[in-house]
Protein backbone atom coordinates (compact mmCIF):
# COMPACT_ATOMS: atom_id res chain seq x y z
CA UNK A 1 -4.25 9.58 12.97
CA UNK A 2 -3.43 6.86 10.48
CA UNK A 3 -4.71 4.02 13.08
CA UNK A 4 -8.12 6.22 13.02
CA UNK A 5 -8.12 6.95 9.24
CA UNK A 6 -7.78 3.34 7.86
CA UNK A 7 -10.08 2.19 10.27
CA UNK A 8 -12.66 4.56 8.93
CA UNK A 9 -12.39 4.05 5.19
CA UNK A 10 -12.53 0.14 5.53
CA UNK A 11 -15.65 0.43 7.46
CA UNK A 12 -17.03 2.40 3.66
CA UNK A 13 -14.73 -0.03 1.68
CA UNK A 14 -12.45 2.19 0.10
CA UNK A 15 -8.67 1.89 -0.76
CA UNK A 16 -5.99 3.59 0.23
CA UNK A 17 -2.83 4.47 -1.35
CA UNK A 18 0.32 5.64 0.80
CA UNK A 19 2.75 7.71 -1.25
CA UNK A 20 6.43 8.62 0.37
CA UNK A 21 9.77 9.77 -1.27
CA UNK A 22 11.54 8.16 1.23
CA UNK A 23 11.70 4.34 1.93
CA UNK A 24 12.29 4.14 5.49
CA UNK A 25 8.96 5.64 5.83
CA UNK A 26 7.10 3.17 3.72
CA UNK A 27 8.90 0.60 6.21
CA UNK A 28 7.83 2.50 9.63
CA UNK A 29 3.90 2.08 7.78
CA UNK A 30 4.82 -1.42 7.04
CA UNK A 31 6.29 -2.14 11.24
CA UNK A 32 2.72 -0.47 11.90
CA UNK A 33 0.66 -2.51 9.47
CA UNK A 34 2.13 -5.64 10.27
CA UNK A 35 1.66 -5.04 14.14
CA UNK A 36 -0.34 -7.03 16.85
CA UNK A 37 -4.04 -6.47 16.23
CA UNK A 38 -4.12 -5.19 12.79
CA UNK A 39 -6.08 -6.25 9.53
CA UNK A 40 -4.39 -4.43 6.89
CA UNK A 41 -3.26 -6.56 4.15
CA UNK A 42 -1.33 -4.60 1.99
CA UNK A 43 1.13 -4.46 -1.21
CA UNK A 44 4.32 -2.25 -1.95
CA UNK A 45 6.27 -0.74 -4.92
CA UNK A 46 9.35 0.24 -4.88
CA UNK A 47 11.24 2.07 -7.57
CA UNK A 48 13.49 -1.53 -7.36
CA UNK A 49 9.73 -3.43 -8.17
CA UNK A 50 10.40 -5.07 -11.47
CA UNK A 51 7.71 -5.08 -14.13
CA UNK A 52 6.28 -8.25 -12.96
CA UNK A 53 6.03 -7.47 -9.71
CA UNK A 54 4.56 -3.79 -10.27
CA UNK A 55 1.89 -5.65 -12.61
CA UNK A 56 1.30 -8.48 -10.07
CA UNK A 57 0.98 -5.67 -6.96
CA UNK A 58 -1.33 -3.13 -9.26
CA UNK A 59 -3.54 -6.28 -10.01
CA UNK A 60 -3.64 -7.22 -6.41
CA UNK A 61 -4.45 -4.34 -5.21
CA UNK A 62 -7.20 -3.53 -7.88
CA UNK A 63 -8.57 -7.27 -7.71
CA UNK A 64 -8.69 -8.59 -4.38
CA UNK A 65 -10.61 -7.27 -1.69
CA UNK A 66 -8.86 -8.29 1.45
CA UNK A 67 -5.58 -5.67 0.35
CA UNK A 68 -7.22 -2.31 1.03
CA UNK A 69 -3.55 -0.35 1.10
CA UNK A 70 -0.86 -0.16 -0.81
CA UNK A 71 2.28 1.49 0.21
CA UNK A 72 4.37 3.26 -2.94
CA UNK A 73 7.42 4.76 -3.21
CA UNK A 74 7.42 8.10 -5.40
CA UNK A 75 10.36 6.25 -7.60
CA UNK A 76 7.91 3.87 -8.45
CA UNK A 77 5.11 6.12 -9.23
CA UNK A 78 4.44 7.29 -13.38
CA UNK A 79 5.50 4.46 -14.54
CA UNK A 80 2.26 2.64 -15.69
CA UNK A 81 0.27 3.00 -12.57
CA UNK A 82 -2.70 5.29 -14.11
């Protein structure tokens, strides 16, 4: 389902963003991102991301055009990401 999903919304350009409470599930994404055949460049944020590195990902991801996910932990989420 996710194979079929990201597929579809890069063929419209959109962005997605992959929210989990748990990190071990951000890093199963990651094993399946980073597998043979696949063109997902992505970014990640971790409740551990400093603040240089959650402003360097969030501009990233906003900026260039090639990273179309971006996998977040729900630590790392309300803290200056609206």
């Amino acid at each position: 389902v996710l194979d079929y999903l990201l597929r579809r919304l890069r063929l419209i350009d959109r962005k997605v963003v992959i929210f989990s409470h748990w990190l071990d599930t951000l890093d199963l994404v990651q094993e399946y991102l980073n597998g043979i055949g696949r063109k997902q460049h992505y970014v990640i944020l971790t409740g551990s991301s400093s603040d240089d590195e959650r402003k360097i990902c969030v501009k990233r991801f906003r900026e260039d055009p090639s990273i179309t996910v971006m996998l977040l932990s729900m630590k790392a989420g309300g803290c200056g990401l609206n």
